[in-house]
Protein backbone atom coordinates (compact mmCIF):
# COMPACT_ATOMS: atom_id res chain seq x y z
CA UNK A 1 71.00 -269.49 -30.57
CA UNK A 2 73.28 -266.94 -32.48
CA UNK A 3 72.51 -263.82 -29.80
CA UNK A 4 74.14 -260.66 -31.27
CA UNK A 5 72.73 -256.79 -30.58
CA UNK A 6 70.92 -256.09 -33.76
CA UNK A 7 69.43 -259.08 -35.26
CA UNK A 8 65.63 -259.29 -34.28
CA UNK A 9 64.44 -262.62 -32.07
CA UNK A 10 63.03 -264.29 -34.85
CA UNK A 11 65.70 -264.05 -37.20
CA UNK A 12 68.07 -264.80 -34.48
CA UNK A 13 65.56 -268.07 -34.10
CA UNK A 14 66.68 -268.51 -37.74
CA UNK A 15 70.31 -268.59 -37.81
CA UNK A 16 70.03 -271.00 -34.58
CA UNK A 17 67.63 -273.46 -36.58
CA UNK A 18 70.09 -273.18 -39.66
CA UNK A 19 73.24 -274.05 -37.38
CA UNK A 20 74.96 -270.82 -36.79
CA UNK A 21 76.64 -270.56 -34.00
CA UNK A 22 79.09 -267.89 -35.41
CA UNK A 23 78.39 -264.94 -38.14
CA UNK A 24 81.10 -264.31 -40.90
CA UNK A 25 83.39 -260.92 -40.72
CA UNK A 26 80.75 -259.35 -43.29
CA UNK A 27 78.01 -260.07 -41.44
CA UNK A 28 79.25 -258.66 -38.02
CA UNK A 29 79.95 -255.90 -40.04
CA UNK A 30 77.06 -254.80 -41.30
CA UNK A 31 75.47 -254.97 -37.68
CA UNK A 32 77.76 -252.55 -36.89
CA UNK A 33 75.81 -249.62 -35.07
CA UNK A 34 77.63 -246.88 -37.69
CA UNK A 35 75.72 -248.75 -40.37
CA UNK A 36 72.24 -248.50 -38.80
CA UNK A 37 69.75 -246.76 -41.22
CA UNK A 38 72.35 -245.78 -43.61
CA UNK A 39 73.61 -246.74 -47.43
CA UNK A 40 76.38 -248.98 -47.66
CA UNK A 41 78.72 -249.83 -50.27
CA UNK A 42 80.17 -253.78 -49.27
CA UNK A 43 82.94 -255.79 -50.89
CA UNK A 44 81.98 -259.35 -50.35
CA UNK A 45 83.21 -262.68 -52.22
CA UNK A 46 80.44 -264.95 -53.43
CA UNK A 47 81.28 -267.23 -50.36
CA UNK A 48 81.32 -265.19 -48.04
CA UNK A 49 77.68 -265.55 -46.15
CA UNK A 50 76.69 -261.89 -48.05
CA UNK A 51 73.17 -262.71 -49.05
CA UNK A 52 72.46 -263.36 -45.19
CA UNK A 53 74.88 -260.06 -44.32
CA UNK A 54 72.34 -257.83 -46.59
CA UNK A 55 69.03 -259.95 -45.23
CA UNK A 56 70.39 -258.96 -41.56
CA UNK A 57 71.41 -255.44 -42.62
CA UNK A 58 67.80 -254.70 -43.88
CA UNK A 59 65.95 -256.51 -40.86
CA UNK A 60 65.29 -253.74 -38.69
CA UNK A 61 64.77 -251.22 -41.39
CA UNK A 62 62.08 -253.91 -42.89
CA UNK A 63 60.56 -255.35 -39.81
CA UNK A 64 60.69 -251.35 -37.64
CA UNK A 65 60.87 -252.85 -33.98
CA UNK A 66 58.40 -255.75 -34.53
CA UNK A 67 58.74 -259.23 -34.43
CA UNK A 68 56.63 -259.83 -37.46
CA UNK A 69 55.71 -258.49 -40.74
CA UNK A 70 52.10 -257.85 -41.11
CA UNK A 71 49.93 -258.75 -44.34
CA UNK A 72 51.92 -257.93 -47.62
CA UNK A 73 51.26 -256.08 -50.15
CA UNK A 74 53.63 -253.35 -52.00
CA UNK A 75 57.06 -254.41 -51.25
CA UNK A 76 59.16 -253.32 -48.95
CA UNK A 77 62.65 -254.56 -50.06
CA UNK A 78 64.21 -255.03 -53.89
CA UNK A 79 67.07 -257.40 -54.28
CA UNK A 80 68.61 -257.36 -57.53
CA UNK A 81 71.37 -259.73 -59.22
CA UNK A 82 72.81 -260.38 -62.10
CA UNK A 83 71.90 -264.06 -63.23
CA UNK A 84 69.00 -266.26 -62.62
CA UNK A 85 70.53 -268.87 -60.53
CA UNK A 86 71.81 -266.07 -58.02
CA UNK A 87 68.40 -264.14 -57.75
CA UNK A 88 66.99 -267.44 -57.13
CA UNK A 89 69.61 -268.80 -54.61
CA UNK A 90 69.21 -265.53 -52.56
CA UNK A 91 65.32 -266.02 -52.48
CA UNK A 92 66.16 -269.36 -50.50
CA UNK A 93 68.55 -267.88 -48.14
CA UNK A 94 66.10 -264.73 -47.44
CA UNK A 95 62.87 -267.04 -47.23
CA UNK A 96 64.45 -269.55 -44.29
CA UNK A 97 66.26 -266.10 -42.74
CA UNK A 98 62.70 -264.57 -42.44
CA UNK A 99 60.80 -267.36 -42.17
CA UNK A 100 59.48 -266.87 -38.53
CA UNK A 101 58.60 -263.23 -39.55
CA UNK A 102 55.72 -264.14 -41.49
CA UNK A 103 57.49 -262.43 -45.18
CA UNK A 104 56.71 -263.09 -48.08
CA UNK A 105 59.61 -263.16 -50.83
CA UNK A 106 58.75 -263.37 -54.74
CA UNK A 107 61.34 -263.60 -57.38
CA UNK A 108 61.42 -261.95 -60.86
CA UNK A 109 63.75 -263.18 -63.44
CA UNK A 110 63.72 -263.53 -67.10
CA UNK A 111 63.33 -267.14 -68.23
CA UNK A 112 59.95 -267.98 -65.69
CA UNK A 113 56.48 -267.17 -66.62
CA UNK A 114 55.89 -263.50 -66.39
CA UNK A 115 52.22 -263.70 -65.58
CA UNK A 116 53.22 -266.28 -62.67
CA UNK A 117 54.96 -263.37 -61.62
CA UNK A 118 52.57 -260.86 -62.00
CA UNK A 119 49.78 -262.68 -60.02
CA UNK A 120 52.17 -262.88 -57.03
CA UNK A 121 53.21 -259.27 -57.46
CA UNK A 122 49.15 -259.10 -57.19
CA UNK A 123 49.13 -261.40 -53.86
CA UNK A 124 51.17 -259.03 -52.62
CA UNK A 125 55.31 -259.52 -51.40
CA UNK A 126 57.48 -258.10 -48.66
CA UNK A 127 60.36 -258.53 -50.51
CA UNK A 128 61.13 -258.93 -54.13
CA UNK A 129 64.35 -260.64 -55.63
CA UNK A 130 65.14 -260.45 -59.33
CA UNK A 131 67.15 -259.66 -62.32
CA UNK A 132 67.55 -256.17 -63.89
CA UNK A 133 65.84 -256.55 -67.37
CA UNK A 134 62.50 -258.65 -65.77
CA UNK A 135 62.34 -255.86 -63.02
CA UNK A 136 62.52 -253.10 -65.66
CA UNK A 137 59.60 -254.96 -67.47
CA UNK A 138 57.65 -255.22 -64.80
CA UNK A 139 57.89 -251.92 -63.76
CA UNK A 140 57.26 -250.38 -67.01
CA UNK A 141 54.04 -252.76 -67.10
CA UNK A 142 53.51 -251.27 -63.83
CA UNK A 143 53.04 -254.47 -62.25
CA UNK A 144 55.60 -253.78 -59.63
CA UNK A 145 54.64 -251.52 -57.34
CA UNK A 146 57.92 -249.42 -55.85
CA UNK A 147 56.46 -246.49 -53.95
CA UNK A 148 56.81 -248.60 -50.49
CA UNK A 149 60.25 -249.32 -50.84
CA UNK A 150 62.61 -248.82 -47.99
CA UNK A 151 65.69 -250.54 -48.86
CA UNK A 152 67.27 -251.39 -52.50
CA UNK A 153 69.83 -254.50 -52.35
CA UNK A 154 72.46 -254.49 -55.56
CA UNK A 155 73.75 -257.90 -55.35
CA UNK A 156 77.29 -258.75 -57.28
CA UNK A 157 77.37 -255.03 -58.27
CA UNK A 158 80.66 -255.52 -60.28
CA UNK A 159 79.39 -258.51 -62.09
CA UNK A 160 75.81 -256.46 -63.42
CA UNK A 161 78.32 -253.60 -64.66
CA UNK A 162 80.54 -255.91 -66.39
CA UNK A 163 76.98 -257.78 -67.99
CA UNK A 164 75.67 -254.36 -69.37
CA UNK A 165 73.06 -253.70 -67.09
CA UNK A 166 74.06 -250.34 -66.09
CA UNK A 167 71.01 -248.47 -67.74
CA UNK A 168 68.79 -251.10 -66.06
CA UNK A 169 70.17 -250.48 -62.82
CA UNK A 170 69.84 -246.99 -63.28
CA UNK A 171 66.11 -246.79 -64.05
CA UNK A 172 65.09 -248.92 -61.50
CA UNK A 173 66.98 -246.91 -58.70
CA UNK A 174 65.44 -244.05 -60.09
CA UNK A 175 61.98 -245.40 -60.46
CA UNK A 176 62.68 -246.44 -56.22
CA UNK A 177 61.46 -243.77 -53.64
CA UNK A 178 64.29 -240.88 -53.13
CA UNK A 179 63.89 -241.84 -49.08
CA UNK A 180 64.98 -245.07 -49.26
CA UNK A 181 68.29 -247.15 -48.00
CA UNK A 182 70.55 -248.31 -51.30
CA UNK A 183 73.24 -251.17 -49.99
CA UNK A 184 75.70 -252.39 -52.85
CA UNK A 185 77.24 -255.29 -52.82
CA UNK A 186 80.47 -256.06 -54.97
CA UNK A 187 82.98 -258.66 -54.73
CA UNK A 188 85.63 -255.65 -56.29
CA UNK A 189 85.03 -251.86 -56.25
CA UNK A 190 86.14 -250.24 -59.94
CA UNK A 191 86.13 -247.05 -60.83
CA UNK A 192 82.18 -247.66 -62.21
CA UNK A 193 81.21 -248.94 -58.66
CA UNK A 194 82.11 -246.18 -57.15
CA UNK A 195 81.11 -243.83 -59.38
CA UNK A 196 77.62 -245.46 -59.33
CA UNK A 197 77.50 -245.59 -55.90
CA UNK A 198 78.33 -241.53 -55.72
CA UNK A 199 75.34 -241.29 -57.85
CA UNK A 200 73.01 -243.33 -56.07
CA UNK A 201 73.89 -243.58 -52.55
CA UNK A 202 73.70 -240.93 -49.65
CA UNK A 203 76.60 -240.78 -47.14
CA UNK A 204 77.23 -245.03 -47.97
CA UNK A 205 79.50 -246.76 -45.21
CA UNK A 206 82.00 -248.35 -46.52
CA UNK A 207 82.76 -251.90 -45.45
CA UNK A 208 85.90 -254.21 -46.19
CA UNK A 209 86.47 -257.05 -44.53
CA UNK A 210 90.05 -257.89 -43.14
CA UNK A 211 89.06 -261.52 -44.46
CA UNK A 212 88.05 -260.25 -47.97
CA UNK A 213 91.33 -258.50 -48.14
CA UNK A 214 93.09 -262.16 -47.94
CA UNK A 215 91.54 -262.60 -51.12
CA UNK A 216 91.24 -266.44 -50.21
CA UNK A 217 94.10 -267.54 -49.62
CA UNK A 218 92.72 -271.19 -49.21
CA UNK A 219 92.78 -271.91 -52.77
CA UNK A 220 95.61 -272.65 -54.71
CA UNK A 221 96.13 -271.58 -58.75
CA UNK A 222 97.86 -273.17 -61.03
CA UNK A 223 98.84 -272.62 -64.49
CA UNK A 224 99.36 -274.23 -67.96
CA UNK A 225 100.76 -273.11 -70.70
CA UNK A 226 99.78 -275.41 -74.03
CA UNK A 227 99.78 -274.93 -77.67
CA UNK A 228 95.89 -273.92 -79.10
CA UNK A 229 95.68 -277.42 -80.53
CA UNK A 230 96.21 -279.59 -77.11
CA UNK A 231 94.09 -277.15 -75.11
CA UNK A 232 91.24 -279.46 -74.56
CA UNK A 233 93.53 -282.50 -74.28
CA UNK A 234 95.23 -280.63 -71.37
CA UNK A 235 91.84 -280.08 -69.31
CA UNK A 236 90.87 -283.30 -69.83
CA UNK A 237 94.08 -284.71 -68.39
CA UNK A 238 93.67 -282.39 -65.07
CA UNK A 239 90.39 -283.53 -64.67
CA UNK A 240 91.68 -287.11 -64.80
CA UNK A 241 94.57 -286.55 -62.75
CA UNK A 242 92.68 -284.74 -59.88
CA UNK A 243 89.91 -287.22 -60.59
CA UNK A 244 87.69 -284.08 -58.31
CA UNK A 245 83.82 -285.75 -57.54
CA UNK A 246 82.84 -282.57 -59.40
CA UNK A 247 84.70 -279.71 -61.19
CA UNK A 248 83.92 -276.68 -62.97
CA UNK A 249 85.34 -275.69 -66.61
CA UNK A 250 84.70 -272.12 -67.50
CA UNK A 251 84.32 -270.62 -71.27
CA UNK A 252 83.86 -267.40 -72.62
CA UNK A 253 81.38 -268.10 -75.44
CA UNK A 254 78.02 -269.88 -76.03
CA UNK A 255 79.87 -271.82 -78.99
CA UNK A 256 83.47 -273.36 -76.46
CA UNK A 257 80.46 -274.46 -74.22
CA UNK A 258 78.66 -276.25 -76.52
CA UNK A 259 81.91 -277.88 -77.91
CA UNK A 260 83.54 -278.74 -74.97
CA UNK A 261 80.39 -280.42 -73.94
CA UNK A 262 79.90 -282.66 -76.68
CA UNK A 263 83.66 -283.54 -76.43
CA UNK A 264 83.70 -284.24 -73.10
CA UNK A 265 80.26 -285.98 -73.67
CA UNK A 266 82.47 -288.26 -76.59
CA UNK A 267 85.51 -289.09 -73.97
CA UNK A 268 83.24 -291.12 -71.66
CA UNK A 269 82.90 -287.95 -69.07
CA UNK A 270 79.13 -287.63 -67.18
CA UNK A 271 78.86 -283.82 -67.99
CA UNK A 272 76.40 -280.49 -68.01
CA UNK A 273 75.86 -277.44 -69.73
CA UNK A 274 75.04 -273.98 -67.99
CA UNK A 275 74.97 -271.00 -70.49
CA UNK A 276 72.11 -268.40 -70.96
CA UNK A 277 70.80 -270.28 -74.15
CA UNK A 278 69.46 -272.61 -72.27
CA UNK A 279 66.32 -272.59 -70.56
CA UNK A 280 65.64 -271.96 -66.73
CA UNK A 281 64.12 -275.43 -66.24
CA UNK A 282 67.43 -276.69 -68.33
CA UNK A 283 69.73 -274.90 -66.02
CA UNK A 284 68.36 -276.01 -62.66
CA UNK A 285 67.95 -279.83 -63.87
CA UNK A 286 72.13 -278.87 -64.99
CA UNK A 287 72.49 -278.07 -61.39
CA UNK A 288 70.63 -280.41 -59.54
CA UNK A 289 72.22 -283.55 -62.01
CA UNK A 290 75.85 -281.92 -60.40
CA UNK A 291 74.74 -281.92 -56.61
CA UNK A 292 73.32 -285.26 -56.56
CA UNK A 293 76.37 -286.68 -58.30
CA UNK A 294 74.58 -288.04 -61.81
CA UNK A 295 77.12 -285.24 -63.33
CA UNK A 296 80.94 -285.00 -62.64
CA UNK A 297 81.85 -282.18 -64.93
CA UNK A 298 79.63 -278.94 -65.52
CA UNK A 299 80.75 -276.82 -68.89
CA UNK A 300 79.58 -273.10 -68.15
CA UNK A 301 80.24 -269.96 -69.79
CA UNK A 302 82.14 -266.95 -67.41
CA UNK A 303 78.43 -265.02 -67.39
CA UNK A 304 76.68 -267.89 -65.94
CA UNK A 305 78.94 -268.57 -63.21
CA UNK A 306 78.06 -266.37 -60.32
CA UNK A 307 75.16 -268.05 -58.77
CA UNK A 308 76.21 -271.67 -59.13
CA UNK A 309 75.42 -273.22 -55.84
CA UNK A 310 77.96 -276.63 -55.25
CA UNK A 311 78.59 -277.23 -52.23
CA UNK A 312 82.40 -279.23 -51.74
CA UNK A 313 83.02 -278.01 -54.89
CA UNK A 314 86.84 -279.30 -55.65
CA UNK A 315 88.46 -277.75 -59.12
CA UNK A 316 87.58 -274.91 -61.58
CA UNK A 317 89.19 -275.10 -65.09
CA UNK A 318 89.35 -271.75 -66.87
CA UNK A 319 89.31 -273.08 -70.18
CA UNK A 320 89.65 -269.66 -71.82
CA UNK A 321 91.46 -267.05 -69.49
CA UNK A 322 89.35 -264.32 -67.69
CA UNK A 323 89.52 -260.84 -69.06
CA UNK A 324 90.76 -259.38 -65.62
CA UNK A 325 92.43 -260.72 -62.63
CA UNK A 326 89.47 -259.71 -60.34
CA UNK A 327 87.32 -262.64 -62.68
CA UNK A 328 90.32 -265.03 -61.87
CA UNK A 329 89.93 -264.33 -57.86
CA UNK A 330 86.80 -264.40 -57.53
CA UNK A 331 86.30 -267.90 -55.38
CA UNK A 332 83.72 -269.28 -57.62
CA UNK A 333 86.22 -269.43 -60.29
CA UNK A 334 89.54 -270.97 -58.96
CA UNK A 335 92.53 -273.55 -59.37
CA UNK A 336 93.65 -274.15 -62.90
CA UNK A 337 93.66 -271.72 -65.71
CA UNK A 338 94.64 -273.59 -69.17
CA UNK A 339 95.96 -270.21 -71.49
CA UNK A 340 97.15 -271.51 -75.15
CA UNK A 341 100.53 -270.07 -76.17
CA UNK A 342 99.49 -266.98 -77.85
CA UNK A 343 97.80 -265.80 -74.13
CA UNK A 344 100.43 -266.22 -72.22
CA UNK A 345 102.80 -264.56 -75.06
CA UNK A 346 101.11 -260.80 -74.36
């Protein structure tokens, strides 16, 4: 059993049944005693065990010295994240983290039946995890109930800037109890982090890593420069030559994903889509068809990529290069970068 000052018994229980036997630097960080109680503003890779750094950071403001939560009803806790996949891949890591405490966690994001999510607002919830514009609509409809908040997760920070979501963000902190504890996560801290974070966050403890300073340093990147004519040629020759068990190409638009994808489709290649056209159901079946090998190759656009859960993942393709280096490092989007003349040219 992971035994560590801080973490309650039964999440400790948790971590044991889930095969810890070791936390990550983030999530020995946030157990820190300076942090107890207080705002926090985290940098954290996608990768880096964060979703269970934030559940352990918010157990003992959540659970108050017992070992269980009692019956639920307003929520205590409000995760938010910027794409579907994510809010719904930290619902599984916080529902086996707290299972032995009896919590109940609900999700909220657009795509799902809204009056599916409404009744289990109803039921009641401990913690809720969701995107920004679903938990602005269900707060307006008043069908999420925030004056029993204690803690406010922001979950890829950065990322929910960069999608537009600022105003979102902004009402739904606002619309949160003033007494509450605000924890940001964000894989890099711009000028808008911080400024949001001086808006919205008390006295925050700031917390970097010394291992997400390395900026992973176990992944190597590599470089083409082609003409605009043999782009997709090119990526289709590194995914042959690496011959990867599954890979990731990355687009900017809707449109390259949709292209790529019925080229690839043409040259014999077992592929996916992921783009936020398609439906929820579409996305996870997208997903599930890469993990359980029936799909080599999955085609997704830049905004869809945080929250794509592969484990043994082997090569990333940026088919079109990422607007800032901080999009290139982040580990869900590494290796090869394909630029056509006229990009690497500037």
């Amino acid at each position: 059993m992971v035994e560590l000052d801080g973490i309650a018994p039964a999440i400790a229980q948790a971590l044991s049944k889930r095969g810890y036997s070791e936390l990550t630097p983030v999530q020995k960080a946030v157990l820190g005693p300076e942090l107890e109680g207080r705002d926090a503003l985290v940098s954290a890779q996608t990768g880096s065990g964060k979703t269970v750094a934030f559940g352990l950071a918010l157990a003992s403001t959540l659970l108050d010295g017992k070992d269980r939560f009692g019956q639920a009803g307003a929520p205590l806790a409000l995760a938010v994240a910027p794409t579907r996949e994510l809010a719904l891949q930290v619902k599984r890591e916080l529902e086996w983290l707290y299972e032995l405490t009896g919590a109940t966690v609900v999700s909220c994001v657009g795509g799902m039946d809204m009056r599916s999510e409404r009744r289990a607002l109803d039921r009641g919830a401990h913690i809720v995890v969701g995107t920004p514009g679903r938990l602005c609509d269900h707060i307006r409809r008043s069908g999420l109930d925030m004056s029993n908040l204690k803690a406010v997760v922001l979950d890829e920070a950065d990322e929910m800037l960069d999608l537009g979501f600022r105003e979102d963000l902004e009402f739904i902190l606002e619309a949160a109890p003033a007494e509450r504890r605000t924890l940001m996560f964000s894989a890099t801290v711009p000028r808008s982090i911080a400024n949001l974070a001086k808006s919205y966050q008390r006295d925050a403890v700031r917390i970097t890593t010394q291992a997400e300073q390395k900026q992973h340093l176990d992944i190597e990147y590599r470089a083409l420069t082609v003409a605009p004519s043999d782009r997709e040629n090119a990526i289709i020759n590194v995914l042959r030559f690496y011959e990867a068990k599954n890979a990731l190409v990355f687009c900017s638009t809707r449109a390259a994903v949709n292209h790529l994808t019925a080229r690839f489709n043409n040259r014999g290649f077992s592929v996916v889509a992921m783009s936020g056209e398609l439906s929820q159901n579409e996305r996870t079946h997208a997903l599930q068809a890469m993990r359980d090998g029936r799909a080599r190759v999955c085609i997704a656009t830049d905004v869809a990529a945080r929250g794509i859960d592969l484990p043994g993942l082997e090569l990333v393709v940026h088919a079109d290069l990422p607007t800032n280096p901080d999009t290139l490092l982040h580990p869900e989007r590494p290796a090869w970068a394909v630029p056509d003349a006229r990009a690497s040219a500037r």
